[in-house]
Protein backbone atom coordinates (compact mmCIF):
# COMPACT_ATOMS: atom_id res chain seq x y z
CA UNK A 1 0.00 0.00 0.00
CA UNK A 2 1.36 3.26 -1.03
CA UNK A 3 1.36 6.07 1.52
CA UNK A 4 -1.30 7.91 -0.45
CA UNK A 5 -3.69 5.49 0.05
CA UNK A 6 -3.28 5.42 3.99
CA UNK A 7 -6.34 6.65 5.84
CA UNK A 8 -6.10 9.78 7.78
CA UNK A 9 -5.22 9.74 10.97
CA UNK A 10 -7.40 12.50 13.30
CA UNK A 11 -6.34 12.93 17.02
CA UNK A 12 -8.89 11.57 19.14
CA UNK A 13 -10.20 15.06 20.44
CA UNK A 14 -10.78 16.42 16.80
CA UNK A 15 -12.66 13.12 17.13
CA UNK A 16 -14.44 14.05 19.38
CA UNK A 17 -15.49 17.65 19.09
CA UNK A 18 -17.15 16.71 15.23
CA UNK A 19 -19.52 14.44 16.59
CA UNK A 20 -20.72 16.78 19.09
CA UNK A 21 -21.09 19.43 16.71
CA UNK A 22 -23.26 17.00 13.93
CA UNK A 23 -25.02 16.01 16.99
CA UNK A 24 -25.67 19.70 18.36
CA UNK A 25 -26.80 20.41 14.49
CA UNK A 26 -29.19 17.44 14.18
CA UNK A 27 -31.12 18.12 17.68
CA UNK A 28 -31.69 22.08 16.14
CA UNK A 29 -32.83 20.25 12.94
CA UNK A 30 -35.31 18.72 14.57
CA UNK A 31 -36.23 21.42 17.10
CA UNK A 32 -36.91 23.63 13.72
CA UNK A 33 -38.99 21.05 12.01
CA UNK A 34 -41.02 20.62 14.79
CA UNK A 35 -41.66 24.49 15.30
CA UNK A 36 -42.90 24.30 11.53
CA UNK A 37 -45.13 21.50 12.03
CA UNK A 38 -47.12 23.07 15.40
CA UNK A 39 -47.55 26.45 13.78
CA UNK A 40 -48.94 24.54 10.20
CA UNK A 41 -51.05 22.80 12.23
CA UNK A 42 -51.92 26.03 13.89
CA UNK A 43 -52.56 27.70 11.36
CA UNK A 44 -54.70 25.01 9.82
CA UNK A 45 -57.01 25.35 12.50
CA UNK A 46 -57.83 28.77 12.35
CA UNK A 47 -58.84 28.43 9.22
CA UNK A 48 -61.60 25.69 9.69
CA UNK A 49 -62.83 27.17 12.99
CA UNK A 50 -63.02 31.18 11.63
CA UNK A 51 -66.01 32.42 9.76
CA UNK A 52 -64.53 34.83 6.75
CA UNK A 53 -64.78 37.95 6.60
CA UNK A 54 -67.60 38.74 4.65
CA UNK A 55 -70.02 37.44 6.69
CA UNK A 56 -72.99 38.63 7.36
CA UNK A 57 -73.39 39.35 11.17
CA UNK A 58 -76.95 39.13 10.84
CA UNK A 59 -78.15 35.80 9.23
CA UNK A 60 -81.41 34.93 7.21
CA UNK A 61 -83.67 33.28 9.83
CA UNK A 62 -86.04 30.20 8.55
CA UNK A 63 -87.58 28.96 11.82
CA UNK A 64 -90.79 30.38 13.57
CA UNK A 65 -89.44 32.30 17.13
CA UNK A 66 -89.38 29.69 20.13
CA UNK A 67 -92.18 30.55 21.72
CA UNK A 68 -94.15 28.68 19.04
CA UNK A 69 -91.81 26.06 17.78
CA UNK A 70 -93.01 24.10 14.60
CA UNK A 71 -93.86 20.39 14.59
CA UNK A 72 -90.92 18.26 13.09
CA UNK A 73 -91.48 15.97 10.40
CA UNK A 74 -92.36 12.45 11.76
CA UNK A 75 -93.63 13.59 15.28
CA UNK A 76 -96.81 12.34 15.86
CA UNK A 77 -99.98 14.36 14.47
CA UNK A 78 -97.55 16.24 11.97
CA UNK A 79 -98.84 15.52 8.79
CA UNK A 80 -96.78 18.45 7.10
CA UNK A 81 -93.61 20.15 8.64
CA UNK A 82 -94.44 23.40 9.65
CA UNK A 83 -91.02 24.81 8.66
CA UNK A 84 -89.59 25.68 5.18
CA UNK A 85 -89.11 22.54 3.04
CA UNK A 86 -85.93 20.45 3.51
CA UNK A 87 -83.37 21.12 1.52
CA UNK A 88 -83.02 17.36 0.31
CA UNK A 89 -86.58 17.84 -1.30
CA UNK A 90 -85.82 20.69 -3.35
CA UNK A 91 -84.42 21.33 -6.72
CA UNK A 92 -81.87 23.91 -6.87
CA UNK A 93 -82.58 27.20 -7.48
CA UNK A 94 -82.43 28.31 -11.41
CA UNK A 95 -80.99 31.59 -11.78
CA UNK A 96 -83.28 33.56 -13.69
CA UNK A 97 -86.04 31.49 -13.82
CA UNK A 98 -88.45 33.75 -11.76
CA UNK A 99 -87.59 37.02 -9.73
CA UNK A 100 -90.04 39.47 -8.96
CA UNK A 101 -89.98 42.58 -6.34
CA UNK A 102 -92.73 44.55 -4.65
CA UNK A 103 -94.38 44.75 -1.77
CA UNK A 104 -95.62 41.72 0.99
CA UNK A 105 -98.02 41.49 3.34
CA UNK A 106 -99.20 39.04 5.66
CA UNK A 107 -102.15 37.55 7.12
CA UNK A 108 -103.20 35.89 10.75
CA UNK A 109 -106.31 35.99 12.27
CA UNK A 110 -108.94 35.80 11.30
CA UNK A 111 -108.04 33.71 8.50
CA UNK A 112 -106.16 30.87 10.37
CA UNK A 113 -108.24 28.13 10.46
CA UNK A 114 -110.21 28.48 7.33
CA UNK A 115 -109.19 27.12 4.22
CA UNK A 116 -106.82 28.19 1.22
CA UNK A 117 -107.70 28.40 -2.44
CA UNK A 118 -106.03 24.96 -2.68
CA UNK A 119 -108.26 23.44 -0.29
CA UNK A 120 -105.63 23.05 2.71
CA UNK A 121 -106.08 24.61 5.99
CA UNK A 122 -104.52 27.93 6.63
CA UNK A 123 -101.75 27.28 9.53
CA UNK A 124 -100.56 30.87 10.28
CA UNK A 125 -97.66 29.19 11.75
CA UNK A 126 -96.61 27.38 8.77
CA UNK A 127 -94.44 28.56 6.08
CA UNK A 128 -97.35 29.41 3.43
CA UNK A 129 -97.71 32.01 1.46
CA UNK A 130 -100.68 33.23 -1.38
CA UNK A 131 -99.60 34.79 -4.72
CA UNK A 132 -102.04 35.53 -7.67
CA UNK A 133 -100.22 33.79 -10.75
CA UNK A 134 -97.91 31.30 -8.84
CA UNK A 135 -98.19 27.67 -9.09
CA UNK A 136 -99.81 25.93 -6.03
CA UNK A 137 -96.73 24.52 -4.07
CA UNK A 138 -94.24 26.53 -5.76
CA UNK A 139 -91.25 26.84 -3.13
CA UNK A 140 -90.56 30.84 -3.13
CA UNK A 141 -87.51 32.37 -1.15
CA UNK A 142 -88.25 35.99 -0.10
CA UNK A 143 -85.99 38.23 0.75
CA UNK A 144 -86.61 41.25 2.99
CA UNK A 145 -84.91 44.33 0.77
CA UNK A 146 -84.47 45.91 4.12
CA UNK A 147 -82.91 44.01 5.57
CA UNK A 148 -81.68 41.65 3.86
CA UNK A 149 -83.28 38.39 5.42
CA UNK A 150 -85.02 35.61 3.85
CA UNK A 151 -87.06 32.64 4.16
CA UNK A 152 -88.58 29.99 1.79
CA UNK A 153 -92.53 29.71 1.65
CA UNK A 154 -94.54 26.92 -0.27
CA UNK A 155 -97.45 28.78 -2.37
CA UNK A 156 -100.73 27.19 -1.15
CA UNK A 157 -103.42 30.44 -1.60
CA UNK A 158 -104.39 33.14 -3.61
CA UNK A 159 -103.58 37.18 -2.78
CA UNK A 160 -103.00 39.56 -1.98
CA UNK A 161 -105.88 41.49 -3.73
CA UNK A 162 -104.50 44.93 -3.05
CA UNK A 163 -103.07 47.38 -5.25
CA UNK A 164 -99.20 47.42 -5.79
CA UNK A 165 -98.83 43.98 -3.69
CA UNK A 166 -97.01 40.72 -4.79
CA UNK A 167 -97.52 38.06 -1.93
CA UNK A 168 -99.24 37.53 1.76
CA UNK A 169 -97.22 35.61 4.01
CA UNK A 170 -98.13 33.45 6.47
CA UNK A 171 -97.10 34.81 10.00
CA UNK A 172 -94.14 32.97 10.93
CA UNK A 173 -92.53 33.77 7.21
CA UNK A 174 -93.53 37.58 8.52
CA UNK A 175 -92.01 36.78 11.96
CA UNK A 176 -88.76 35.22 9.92
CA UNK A 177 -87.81 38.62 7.63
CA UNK A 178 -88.85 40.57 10.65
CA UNK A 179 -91.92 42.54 9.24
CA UNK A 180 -94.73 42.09 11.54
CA UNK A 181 -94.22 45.01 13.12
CA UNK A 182 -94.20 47.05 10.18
CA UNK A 183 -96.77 45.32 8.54
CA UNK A 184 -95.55 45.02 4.92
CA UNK A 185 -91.61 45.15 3.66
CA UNK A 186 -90.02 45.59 0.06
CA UNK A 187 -89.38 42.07 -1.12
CA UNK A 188 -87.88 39.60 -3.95
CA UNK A 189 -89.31 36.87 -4.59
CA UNK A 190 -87.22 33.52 -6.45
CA UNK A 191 -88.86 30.55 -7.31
CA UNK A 192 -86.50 27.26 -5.93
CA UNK A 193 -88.76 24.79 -6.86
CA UNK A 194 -92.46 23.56 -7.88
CA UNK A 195 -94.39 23.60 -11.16
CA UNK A 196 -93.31 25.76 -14.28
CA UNK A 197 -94.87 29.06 -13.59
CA UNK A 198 -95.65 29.93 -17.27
CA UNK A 199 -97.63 26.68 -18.05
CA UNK A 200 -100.72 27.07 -17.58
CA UNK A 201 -104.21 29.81 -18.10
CA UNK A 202 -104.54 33.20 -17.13
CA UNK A 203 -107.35 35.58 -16.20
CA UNK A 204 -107.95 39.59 -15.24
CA UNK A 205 -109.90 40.08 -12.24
CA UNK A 206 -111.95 43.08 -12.36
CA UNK A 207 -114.22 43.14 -9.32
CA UNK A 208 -115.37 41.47 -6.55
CA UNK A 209 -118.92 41.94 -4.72
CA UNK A 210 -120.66 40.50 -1.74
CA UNK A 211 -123.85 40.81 -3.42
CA UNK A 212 -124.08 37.83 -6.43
CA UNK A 213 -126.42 40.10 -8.65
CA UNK A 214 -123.99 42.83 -8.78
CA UNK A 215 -121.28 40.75 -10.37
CA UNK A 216 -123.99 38.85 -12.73
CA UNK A 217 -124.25 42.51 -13.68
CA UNK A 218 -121.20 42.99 -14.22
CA UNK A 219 -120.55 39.72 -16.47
CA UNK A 220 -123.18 40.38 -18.74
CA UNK A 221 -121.93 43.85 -19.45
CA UNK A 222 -118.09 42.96 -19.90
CA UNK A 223 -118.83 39.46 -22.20
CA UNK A 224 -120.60 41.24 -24.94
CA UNK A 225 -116.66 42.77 -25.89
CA UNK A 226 -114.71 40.65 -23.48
CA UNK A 227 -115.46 37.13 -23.44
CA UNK A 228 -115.03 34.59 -21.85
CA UNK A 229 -115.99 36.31 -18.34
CA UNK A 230 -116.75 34.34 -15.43
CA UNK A 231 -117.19 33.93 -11.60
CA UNK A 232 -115.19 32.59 -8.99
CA UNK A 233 -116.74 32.02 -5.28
CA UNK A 234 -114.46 32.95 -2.05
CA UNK A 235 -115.70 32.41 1.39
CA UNK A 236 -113.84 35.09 3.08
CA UNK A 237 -114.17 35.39 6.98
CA UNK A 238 -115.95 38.73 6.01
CA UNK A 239 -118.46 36.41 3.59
CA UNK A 240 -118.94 35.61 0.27
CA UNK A 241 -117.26 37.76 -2.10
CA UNK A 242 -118.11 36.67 -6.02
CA UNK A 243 -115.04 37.56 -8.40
CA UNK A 244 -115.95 38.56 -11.63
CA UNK A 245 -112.93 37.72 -14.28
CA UNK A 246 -112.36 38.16 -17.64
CA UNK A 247 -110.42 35.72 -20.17
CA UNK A 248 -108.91 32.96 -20.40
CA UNK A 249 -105.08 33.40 -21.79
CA UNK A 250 -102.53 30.96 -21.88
CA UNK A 251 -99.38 33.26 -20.47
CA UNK A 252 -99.19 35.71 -17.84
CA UNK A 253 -97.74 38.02 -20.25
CA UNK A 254 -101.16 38.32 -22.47
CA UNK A 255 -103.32 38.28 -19.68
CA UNK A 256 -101.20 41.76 -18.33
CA UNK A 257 -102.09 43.09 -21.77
CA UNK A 258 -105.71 42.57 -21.33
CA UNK A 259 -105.26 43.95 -17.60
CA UNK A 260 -103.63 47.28 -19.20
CA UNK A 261 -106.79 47.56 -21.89
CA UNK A 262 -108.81 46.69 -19.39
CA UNK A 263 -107.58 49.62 -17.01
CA UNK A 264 -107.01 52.15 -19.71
CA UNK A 265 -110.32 51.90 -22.14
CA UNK A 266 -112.70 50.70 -18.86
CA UNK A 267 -110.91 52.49 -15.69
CA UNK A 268 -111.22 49.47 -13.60
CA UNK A 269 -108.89 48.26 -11.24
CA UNK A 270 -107.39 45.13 -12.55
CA UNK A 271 -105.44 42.32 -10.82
CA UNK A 272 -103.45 39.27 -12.65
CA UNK A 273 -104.67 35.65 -11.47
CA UNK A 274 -103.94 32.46 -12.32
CA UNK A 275 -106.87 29.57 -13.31
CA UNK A 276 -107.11 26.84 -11.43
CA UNK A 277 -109.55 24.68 -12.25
């Protein structure tokens, strides 16, 4: 062996001192590493438990206050839950499909009790609603403009019959967008679910009378140049009321036309329904 290819001799010390210092570098190694790891996983976790910051503080309510909590579906004697529908049963909402804005209302006493144009019985603690032209059991959000809350109501009446008004809510919707107090709020309305709103037949409603010979009257004057006029019964907790309506269109669209001739060559007050028989 030549003496290149001797190993190297190190004194013992030298020896010594190198393994402490690759010792001394691999325990701050790991000390490092480890610091990494705790504040990832810190970090991590703030994340997942921290709301962002855009979020509203004040969130859309869709329950009835608890002082009168709803029935839950399956409970005994429930034979509809009393809240808005489940989320599993609906189809999602289709941007553009329906919106509408205006005006709501609601209604309590002394309707609750009595039944809706769709034969049910009004539950004024039930997330109803009535709308002229809407399908029956249409799902409808509604969103207070005001305030920005909303609530999801299935369409099971007809109304409001009042100038400049879109829908009637049952009271716990009211109670939900906070507008009891007020009595009506700026709205939009968005269809999430139900029948196609534009299938189906349209009328103008142009007066409604307590006294059935006044809207015969009525009817025979308006079907000479307006036919087909009819009349529609409602048992309203005030009485009978007979609805005198004229055509029979098949959009919503025509039927406002007729409402606009209607109002401009006859001066009558004219509302929008849908047919439903």
């Amino acid at each position: 062996m030549t003496p290149a290819a001797r190993p190297e001799k190190f004194p013992k010390q030298l020896m010594h001192d190198s393994r402490r210092e690759r010792s001394a570098f691999a325990r701050l190694t790991l000390t490092i590493f480890s610091a990494l790891v705790a504040v990832a996983g810190c970090a991590k976790h703030n994340v997942t438990m921290h709301q962002p910051a855009n979020t509203p503080a004040s969130q859309p309510s869709g329950a009835p206050p608890a002082s009168a909590p709803a029935p839950q579906p399956g409970q005994p004697g429930a034979s509809r839950p009393s809240g808005p529908p489940p989320a599993s049963e609906r189809q999602p909402a289709i941007p553009g499909e329906y919106v509408e804005e205006g005006v709501a209302s609601w209604y309590g006493v002394p309707f609750n009790g009595r039944r809706t144009s769709n034969g049910e019985t009004y539950d004024m603690h039930e997330f109803t609603a009535a709308h002229r032209t809407l399908p029956f059991n249409c799902v409808v959000r509604v969103t207070n403009l005001t305030n920005g809350k909303h609530t999801e109501v299935r369409i099971n009446d007809r109304g409001p019959f009042v100038a400049n008004r879109v829908i009637d809510l049952s009271l716990s919707a009211a109670q939900a967008i906070e507008m009891v107090g007020t009595g009506t709020a700026n709205v939009r309305l968005e269809i999430l679910s139900g029948p196609n709103p534009n299938v189906g037949f349209f009328a103008v409603q142009i007066g409604a009378f307590k006294v059935r010979e006044n809207a015969e009257r009525l009817k025979a004057q308006m079907e000479e140049t307006y036919p087909p006029v009819t009349i529609a019964t409602y048992d309203s907790p005030n009485g009978t009321f007979y609805r005198v309506r004229v055509g029979r269109l098949p959009s919503e669209a025509a039927a406002q036309n007729l409402a606009d001739k209607l109002h401009d060559a006859e001066q009558m007050t004219t509302f929008v329904v849908r047919l439903d028989d």
